[in-house]
Protein backbone atom coordinates (compact mmCIF):
# COMPACT_ATOMS: atom_id res chain seq x y z
CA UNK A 1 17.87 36.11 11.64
CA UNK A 2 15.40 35.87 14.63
CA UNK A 3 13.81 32.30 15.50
CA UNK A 4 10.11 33.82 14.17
CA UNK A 5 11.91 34.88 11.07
CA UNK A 6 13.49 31.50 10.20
CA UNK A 7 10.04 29.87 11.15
CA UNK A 8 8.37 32.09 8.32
CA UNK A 9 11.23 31.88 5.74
CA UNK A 10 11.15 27.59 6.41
CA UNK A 11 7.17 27.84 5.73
CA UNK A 12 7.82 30.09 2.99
CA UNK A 13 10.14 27.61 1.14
CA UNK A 14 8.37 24.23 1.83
CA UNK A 15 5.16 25.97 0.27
CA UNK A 16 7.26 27.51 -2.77
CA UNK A 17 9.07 23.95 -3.04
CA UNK A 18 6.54 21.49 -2.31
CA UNK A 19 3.34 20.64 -4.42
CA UNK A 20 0.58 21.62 -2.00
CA UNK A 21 -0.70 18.51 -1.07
CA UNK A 22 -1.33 19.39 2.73
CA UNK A 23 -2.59 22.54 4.11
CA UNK A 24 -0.55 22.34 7.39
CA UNK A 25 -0.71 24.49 10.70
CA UNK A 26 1.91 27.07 10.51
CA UNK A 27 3.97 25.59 12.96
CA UNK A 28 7.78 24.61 12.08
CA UNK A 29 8.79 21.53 14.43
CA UNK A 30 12.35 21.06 15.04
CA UNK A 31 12.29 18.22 17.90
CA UNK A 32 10.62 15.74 19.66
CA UNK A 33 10.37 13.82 22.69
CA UNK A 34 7.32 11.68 24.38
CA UNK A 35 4.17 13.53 23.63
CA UNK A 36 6.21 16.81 23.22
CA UNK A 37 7.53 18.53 20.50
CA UNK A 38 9.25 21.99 20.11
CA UNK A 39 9.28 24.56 17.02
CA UNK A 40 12.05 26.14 15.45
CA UNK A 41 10.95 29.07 17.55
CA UNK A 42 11.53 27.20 21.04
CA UNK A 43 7.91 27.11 22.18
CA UNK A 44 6.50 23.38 23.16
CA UNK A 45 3.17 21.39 21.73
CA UNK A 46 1.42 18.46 23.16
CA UNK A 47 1.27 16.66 20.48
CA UNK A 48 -2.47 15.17 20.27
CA UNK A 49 -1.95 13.77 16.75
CA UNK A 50 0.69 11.49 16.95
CA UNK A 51 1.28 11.18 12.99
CA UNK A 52 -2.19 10.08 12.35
CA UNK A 53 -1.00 6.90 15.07
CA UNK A 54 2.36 6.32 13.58
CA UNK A 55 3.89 8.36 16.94
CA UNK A 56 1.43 6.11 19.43
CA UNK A 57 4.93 5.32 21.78
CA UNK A 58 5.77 8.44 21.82
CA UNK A 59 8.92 10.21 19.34
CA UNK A 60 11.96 9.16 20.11
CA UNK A 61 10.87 5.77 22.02
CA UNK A 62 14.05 4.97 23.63
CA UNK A 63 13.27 1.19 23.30
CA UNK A 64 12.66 1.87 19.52
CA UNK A 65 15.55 4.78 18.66
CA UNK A 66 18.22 2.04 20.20
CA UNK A 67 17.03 -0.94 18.35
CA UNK A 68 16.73 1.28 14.78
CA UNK A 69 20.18 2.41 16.28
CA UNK A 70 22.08 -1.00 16.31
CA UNK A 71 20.78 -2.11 13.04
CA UNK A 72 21.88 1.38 11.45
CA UNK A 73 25.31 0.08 12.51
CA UNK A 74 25.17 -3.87 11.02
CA UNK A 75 22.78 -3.29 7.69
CA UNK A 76 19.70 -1.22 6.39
CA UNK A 77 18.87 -2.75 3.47
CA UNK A 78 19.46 -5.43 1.22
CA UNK A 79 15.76 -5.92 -0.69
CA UNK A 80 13.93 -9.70 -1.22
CA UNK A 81 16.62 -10.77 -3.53
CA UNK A 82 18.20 -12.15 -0.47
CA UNK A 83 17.56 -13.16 3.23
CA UNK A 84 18.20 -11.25 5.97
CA UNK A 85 18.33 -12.03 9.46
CA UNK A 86 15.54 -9.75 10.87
CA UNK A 87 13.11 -10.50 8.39
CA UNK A 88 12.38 -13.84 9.50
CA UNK A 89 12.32 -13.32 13.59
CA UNK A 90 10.19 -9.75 12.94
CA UNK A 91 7.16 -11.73 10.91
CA UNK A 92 7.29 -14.82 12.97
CA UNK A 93 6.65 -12.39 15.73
CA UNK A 94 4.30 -10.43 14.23
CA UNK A 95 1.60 -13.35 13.11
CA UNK A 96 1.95 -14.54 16.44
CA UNK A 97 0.86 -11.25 17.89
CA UNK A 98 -2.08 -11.25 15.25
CA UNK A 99 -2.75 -15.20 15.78
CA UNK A 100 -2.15 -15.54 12.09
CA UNK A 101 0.54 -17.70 10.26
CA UNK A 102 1.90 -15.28 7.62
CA UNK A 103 3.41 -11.83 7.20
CA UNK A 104 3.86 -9.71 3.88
CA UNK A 105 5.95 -6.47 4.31
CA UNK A 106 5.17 -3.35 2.74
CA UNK A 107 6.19 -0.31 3.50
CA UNK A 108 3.11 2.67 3.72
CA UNK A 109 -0.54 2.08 4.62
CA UNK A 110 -2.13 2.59 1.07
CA UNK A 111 0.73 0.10 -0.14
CA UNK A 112 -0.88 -2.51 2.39
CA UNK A 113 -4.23 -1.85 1.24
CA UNK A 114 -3.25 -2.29 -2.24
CA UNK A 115 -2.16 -5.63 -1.06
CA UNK A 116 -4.71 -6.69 0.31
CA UNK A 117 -6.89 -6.04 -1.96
CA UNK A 118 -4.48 -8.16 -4.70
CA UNK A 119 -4.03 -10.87 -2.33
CA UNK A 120 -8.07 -11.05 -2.44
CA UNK A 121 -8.88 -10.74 -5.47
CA UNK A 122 -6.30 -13.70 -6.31
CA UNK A 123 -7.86 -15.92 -3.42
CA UNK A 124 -11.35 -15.78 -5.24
CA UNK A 125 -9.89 -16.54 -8.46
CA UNK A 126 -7.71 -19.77 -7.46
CA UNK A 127 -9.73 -20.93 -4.76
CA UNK A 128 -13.54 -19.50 -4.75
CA UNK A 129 -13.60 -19.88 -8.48
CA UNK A 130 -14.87 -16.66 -9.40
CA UNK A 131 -14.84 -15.81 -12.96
CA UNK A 132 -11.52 -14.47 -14.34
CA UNK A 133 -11.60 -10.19 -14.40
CA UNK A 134 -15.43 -10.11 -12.18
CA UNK A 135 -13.81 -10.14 -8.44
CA UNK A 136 -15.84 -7.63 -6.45
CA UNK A 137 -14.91 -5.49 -3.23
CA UNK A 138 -16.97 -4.46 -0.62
CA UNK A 139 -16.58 -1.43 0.78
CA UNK A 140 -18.03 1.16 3.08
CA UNK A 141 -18.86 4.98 3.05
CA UNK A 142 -16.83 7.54 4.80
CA UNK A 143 -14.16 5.05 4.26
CA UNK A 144 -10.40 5.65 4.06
CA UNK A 145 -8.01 3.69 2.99
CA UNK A 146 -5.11 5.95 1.23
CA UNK A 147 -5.29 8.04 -2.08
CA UNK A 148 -3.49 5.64 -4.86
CA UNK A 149 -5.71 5.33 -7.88
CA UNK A 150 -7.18 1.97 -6.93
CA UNK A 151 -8.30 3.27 -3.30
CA UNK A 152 -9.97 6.73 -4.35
CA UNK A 153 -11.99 4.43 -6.90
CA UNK A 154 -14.06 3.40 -3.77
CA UNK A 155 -13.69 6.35 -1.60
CA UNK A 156 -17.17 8.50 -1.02
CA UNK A 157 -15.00 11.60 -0.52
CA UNK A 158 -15.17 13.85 -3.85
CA UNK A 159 -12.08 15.98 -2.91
CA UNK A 160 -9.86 12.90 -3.08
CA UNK A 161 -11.76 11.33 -6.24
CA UNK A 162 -12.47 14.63 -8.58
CA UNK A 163 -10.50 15.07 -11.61
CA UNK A 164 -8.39 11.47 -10.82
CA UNK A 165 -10.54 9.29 -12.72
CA UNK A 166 -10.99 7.05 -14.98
CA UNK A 167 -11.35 4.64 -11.66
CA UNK A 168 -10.36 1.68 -11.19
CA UNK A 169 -13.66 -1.05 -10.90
CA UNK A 170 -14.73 -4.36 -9.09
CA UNK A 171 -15.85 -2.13 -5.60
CA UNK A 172 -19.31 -1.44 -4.24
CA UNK A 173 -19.85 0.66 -1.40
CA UNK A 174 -22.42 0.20 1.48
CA UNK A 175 -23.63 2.34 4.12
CA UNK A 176 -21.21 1.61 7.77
CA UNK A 177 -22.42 -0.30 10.34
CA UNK A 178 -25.48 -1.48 8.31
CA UNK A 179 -25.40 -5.16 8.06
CA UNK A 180 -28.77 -5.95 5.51
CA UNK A 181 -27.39 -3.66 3.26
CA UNK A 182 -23.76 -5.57 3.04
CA UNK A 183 -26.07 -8.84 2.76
CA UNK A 184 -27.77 -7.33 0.19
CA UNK A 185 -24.68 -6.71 -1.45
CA UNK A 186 -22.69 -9.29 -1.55
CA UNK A 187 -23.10 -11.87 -4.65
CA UNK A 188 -21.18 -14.85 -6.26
CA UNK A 189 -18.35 -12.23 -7.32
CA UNK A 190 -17.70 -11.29 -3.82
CA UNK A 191 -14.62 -12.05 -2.90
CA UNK A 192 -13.99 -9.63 0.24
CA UNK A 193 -15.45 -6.99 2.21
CA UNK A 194 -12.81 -4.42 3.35
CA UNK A 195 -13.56 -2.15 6.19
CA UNK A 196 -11.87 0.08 9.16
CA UNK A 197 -13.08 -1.22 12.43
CA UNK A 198 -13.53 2.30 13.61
CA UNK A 199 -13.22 4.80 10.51
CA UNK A 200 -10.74 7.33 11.56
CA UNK A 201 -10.31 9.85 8.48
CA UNK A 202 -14.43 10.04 8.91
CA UNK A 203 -14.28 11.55 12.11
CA UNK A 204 -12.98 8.52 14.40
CA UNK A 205 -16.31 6.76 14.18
CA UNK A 206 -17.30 3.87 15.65
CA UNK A 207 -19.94 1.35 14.43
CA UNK A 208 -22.98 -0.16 16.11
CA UNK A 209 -22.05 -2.76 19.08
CA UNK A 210 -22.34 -6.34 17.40
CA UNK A 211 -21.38 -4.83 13.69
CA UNK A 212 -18.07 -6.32 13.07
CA UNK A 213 -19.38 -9.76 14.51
CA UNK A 214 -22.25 -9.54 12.17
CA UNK A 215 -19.63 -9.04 9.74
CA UNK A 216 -17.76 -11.94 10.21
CA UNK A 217 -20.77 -13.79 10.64
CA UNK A 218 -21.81 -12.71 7.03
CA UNK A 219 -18.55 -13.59 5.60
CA UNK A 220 -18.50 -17.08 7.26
CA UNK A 221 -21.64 -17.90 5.53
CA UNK A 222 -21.30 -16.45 2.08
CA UNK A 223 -17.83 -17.23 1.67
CA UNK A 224 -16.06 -13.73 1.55
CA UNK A 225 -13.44 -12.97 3.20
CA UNK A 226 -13.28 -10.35 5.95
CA UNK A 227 -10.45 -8.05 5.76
CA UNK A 228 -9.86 -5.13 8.69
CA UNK A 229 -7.54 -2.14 7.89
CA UNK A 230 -6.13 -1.36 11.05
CA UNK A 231 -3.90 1.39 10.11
CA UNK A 232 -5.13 3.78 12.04
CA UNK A 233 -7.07 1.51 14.73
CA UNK A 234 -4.64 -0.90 15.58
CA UNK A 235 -1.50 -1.70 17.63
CA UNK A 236 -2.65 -0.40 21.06
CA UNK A 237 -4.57 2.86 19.97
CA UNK A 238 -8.11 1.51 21.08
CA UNK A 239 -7.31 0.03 24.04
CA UNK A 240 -6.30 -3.01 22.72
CA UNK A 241 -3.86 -4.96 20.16
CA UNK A 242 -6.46 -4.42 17.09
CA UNK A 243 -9.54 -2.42 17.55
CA UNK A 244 -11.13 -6.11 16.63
CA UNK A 245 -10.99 -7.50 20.01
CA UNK A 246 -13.40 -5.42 21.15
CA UNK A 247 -15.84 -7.88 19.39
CA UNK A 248 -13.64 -10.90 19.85
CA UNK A 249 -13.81 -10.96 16.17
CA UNK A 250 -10.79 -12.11 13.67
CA UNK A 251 -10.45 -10.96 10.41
CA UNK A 252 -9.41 -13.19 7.13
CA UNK A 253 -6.42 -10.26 6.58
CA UNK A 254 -5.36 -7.44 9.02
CA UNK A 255 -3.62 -4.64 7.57
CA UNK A 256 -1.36 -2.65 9.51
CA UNK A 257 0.92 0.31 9.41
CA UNK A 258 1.93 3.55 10.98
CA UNK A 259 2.57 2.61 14.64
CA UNK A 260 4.43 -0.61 13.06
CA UNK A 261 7.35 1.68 12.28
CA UNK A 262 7.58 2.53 15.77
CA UNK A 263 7.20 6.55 14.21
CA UNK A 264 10.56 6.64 12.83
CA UNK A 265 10.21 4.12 9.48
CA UNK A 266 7.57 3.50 7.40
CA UNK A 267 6.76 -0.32 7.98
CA UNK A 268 3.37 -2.07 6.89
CA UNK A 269 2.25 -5.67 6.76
CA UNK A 270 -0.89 -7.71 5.70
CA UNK A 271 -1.05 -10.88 8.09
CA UNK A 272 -3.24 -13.72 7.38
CA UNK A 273 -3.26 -17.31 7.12
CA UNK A 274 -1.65 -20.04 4.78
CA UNK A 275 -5.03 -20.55 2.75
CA UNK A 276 -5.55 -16.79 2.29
CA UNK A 277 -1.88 -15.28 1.88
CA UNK A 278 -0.62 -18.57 0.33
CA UNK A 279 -1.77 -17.57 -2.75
CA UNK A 280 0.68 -15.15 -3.61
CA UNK A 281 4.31 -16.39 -4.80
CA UNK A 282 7.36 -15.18 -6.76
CA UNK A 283 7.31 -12.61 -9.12
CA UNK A 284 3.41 -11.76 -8.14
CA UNK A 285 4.12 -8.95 -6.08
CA UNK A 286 6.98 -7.06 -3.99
CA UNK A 287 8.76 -4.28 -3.02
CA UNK A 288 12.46 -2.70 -2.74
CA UNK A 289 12.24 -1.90 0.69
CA UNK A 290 9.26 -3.86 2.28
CA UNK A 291 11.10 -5.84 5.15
CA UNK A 292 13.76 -4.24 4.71
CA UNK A 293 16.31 -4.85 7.78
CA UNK A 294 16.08 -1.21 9.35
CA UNK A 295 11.88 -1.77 9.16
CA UNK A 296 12.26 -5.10 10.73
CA UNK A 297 14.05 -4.01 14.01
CA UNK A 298 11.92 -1.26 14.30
CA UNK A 299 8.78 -3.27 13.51
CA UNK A 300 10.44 -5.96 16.36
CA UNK A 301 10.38 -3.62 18.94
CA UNK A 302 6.91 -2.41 18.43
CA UNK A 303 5.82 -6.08 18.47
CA UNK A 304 7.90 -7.06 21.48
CA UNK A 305 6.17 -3.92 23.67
CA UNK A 306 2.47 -4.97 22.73
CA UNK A 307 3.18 -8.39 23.43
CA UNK A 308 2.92 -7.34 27.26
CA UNK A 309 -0.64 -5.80 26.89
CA UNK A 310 0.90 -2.62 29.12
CA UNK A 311 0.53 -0.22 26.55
CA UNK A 312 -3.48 -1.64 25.40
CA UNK A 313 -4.27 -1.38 29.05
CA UNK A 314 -2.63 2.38 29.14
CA UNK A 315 -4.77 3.26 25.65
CA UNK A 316 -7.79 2.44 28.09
CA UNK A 317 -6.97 3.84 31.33
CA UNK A 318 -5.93 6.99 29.58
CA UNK A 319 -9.07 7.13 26.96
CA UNK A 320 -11.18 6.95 29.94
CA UNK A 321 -9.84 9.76 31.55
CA UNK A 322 -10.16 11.90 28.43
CA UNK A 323 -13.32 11.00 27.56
CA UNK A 324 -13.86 11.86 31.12
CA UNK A 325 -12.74 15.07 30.86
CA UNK A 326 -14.27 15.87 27.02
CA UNK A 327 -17.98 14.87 28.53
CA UNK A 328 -17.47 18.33 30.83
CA UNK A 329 -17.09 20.35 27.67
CA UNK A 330 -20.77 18.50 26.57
CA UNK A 331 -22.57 22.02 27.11
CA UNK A 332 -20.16 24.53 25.29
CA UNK A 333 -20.21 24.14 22.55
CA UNK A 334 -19.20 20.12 21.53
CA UNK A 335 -22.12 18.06 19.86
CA UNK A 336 -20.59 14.79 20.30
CA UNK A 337 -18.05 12.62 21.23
CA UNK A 338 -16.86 9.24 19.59
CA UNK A 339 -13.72 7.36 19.62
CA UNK A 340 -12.59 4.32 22.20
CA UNK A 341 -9.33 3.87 23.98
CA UNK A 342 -7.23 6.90 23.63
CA UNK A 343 -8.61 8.33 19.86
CA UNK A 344 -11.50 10.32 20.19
CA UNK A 345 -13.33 12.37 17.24
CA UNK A 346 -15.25 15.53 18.43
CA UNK A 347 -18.03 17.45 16.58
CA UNK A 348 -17.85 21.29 17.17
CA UNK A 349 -21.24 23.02 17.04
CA UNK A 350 -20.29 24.76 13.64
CA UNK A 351 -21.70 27.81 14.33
CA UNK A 352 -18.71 28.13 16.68
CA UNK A 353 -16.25 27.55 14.85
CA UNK A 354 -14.73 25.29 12.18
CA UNK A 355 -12.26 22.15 12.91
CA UNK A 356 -10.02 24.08 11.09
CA UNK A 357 -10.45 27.08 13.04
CA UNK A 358 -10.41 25.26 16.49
CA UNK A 359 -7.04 23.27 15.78
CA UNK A 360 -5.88 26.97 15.14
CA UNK A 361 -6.86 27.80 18.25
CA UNK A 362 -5.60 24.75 19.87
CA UNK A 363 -2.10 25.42 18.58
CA UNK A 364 -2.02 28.94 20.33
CA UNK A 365 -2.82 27.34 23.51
CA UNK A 366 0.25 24.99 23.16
CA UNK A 367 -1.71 21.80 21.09
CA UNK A 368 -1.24 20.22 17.81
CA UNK A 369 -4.46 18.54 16.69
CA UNK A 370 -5.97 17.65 13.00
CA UNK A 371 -9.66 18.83 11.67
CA UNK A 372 -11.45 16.17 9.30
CA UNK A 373 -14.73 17.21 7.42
CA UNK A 374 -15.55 20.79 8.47
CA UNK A 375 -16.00 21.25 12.06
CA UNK A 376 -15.05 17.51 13.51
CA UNK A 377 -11.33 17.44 15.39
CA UNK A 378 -9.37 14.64 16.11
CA UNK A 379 -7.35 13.61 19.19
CA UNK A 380 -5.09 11.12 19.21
CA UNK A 381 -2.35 11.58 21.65
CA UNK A 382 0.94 9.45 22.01
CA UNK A 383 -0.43 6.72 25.11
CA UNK A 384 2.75 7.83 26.79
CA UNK A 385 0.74 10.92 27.61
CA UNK A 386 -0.09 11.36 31.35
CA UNK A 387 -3.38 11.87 33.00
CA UNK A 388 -1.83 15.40 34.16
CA UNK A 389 -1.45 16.47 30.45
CA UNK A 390 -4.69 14.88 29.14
CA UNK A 391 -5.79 17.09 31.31
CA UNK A 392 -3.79 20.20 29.58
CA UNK A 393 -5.61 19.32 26.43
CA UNK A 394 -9.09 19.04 27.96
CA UNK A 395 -8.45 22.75 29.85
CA UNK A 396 -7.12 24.08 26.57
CA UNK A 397 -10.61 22.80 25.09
CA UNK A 398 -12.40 24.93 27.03
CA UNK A 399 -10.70 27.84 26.40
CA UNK A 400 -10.71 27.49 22.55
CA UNK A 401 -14.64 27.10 22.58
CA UNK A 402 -15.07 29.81 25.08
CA UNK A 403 -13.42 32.15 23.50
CA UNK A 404 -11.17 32.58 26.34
CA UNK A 405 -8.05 31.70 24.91
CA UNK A 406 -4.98 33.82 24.68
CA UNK A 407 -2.64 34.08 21.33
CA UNK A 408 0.86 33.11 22.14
C-alpha cells in the first residue's frame, strides 16, 4: 500500500470508528518534533496550533519527554488514596509560580472549570452566607470554557448547547469587556464571576485595556470572587506567566491546563488561596488520576521552565514579529487582527473565503491552523518557533488570500 493510500484508509477508519465529534483537516500525523510535525505520507507542517496551547514548548520537549521518561520508570500512578512523592514538590511549585498557597489537580480543562466553579459555589455558602441552592455565576458571552453539561449551560454558542439541555442553572451571562453591565449584574447571590482573560475559542479576543482591573476592582467591593480560566491564555502563551499580568491583576482562582501537561499528559489545576480553596475537604471532590505521579513530573518541568521568564519573554519577542508580519497582509484581504504575545486571531474578509476554507489552504502550503466562527483563523504556534518560520507562515498567508497558492 502507497503512503497516500494508508493516509486515506487511516481517515477512513477513524471516521467509520469514531463518533464525529471533530471535523478535522485531512491530514494523518505520524510524528513530531519542535514546531514540526510530519504525516503518514512524509510531507512536514508548521504546526501553528499547538493543541489549542497544550504543545506551547514544542512536541517532544526534551526537558519534558526525559522527566515524563524517568517517572515512567519509578511509578505512574497510584490515585489520592495515598501520597506520592511528586505530588507535594509539583503543587508547592506551582502556587508559588501563581503567588497562591494551594493547588487542586485535575486532569482536563473542562474538569478544572467544573472545579472551580464547585469550589465557588461552596465558598459563598460557608463563608459569604448565601442562601443554600441560590449561588449565582457570572459569566460572559462568546465564552468558552469546555462542553460538560454544567459549562454549555452558560455558553452563548447554540451548536454546543442545542439538543443538550435541560441546563444546568445559577449562571448569568454579560456582554465581554463591559464593566456596568457586570455591576449591574451582580447581586447578594453572587458568588463569582468567571471569565477568560482573552477569549480564545471566540476568535482570540482581547478585552478593553483596564477591563480585568475593573474586574477585580468590582469583585473587591461587592464581595465576589474573581476567577480567570487560563487554559488557553496562560503559562507563557501571551507573553507572560498568565495573560493577567498584563493588568497586574490577580485573580481569587486561576485555572489552568493544556500547556501544564507539557503536551504529552493531560494535567490541570485550580490554584488559589487558603480562604478560597480551603473550603473543600475529604470526600467533597476528586479524581483517579488528578496528580497523578506521571502528571506531576510533567507538570514540574513546565513549572520549573516558566519560572525563568525565558519562554514569556520569547511569547513576546516572537508575537511581535508576527503581528509584524500579519499587519502587511492588512490590505488583502484580512479585516483584523487580535491576539497578544504569540496567539493571534485573524478575521478573513468572508467574501474571500471561509476560516475553514483558508486553514485548507494553509495546509497545502505546508501549515496546520484551526478556523473558529466562520471566517476567523487562529494562530498559535509552539514559542519554540523561530522568527525565520514565523515568517513561513506569514508568506504562506499571502499566498492563501491571493489565490496564489499551489496544491501539494
Amino acid at each position: 500500500m502507497t503512503e497516500t493510500g494508508r493516509a486515506t484508509e487511516l481517515i477512513a477508519l477513524t471516521e467509520r470508528s469514531t463518533a464525529h465529534n471533530y471535523h478535522p483537516l485531512p491530514v494523518v500525523i505520524a510524528d513530531g518534533e519542535g514546531a514540526w510535525v510530519t504525516d503518514v505520507e512524509g510531507r512536514r507542517y508548521l504546526d501553528c496550533l499547538a493543541a489549542y496551547s497544550a504543545v506551547n514548548f514544542g512536541h517532544r520537549n526534551p526537558e519534558i519527554v526525559a522527566a515524563v521518561r524517568e517517572q515512567l520508570d519509578r511509578v505512574t500512578l497510584t490515585s489520592r488514596a495515598f501520597h506520592h512523592d511528586q505530588l507535594g514538590p509539583f503543587a508547592r511549585e506551582l502556587a508559588d509560580l501563581a503567588g497562591k498557597d494551594l493547588v487542586l489537580p485535575m486532569n482536563t480543562g473542562a474538569e478544572a472549570v467544573e472545579t472551580a466553579i464547585k469550589v465557588a459555589r461552596k465558598w459563598g455558602y460557608e463563608v459569604k452566607g448565601v442562601p443554600e441552592d441560590q449561588a449565582t455565576i457570572i459569566v460572559a458571552d462568546g465564552n468558552f470554557h469546555g462542553r460538560t453539561i454544567s459549562i454549555i449551560s452558560f455558553s452563548t454558542d447554540a451548536t454546543a448547547r442545542t439538543h443538550f439541555g435541560p441546563f444546568t442553572p445559577g449562571f448569568r451571562v454579560v456582554p465581554y469587556g463591559d464593566p456596568p453591565a457586570l455591576a449591574d449584574a451582580i447581586d447578594d447571590t453572587t458568588v463569582a464571576v468567571l471569565i477568560e482573560p482573552i477569549q480564545g475559542e471566540a476568535g482570540v479576543v482581547v478585552p478593553p485595556d483596564g477591563y480585568l482591573s475593573q474586574v477585580r476592582q468590582l469583585c473587591d467591593a461587592r464581595g465576589v470572587l474573581f476567577v480567570a480560566d487560563e487554559i488557553q491564555s496562560g503559562l507563557g502563551r501571551a507573553g507572560t506567566t498568565f495573560a493577567c499580568d498584563h493588568e497586574d491583576v490577580i485573580p481569587d482562582l486561576y485555572i489552568l491546563g493544556k500547556a501544564l501537561g507539557g503536551g504529552i499528559v493531560p494535567v490541570s489545576a485550580v490554584v488559589g488561596n487558603n480562604d478560597v480553596l480551603g473550603v473543600i475537604h475529604p470526600g467533597e471532590h476528586g479524581s483517579t488520576f488528578g496528580g497523578n505521579p506521571l502528571a506531576c513530573a510533567a507538570g514540574r518541568a513546565v513549572v520549573s521552565m516558566l519560572s525563568t521568564g525565558t519562554w514569556q519573554r520569547t511569547a513576546t519577542e516572537l508575537g511581535r514579529h508576527l503581528f509584524d508580519g500579519l499587519s502587511q497582509l492588512a490590505d488583502k484581504g484580512l479585516l483584523e487582527v487580535r491576539g497578544r504575545g504569540l496567539w493571534a486571531g485573524i478575521d478573513i474578509d468572508p467574501d474571500l473565503m471561509s476560516g475553514r476554507q483558508a486553514c485548507e489552504h494553509l495546509l497545502a502550503e505546508g501549515i496546520l491552523a484551526k478556523d473558529t466562527h466562520g471566517s476567523t483563523i487562529r494562530l498559535a504556534p509552539p514559542l519554540v518557533i523561530t522568527a525565520e518560520e514565523i515568517d513561513l507562515v506569514v508568506d504562506a498567508l499571502f499566498r492563501v488570500l491571493t489565490g496564489k497558492g499551489a496544491a501539494r
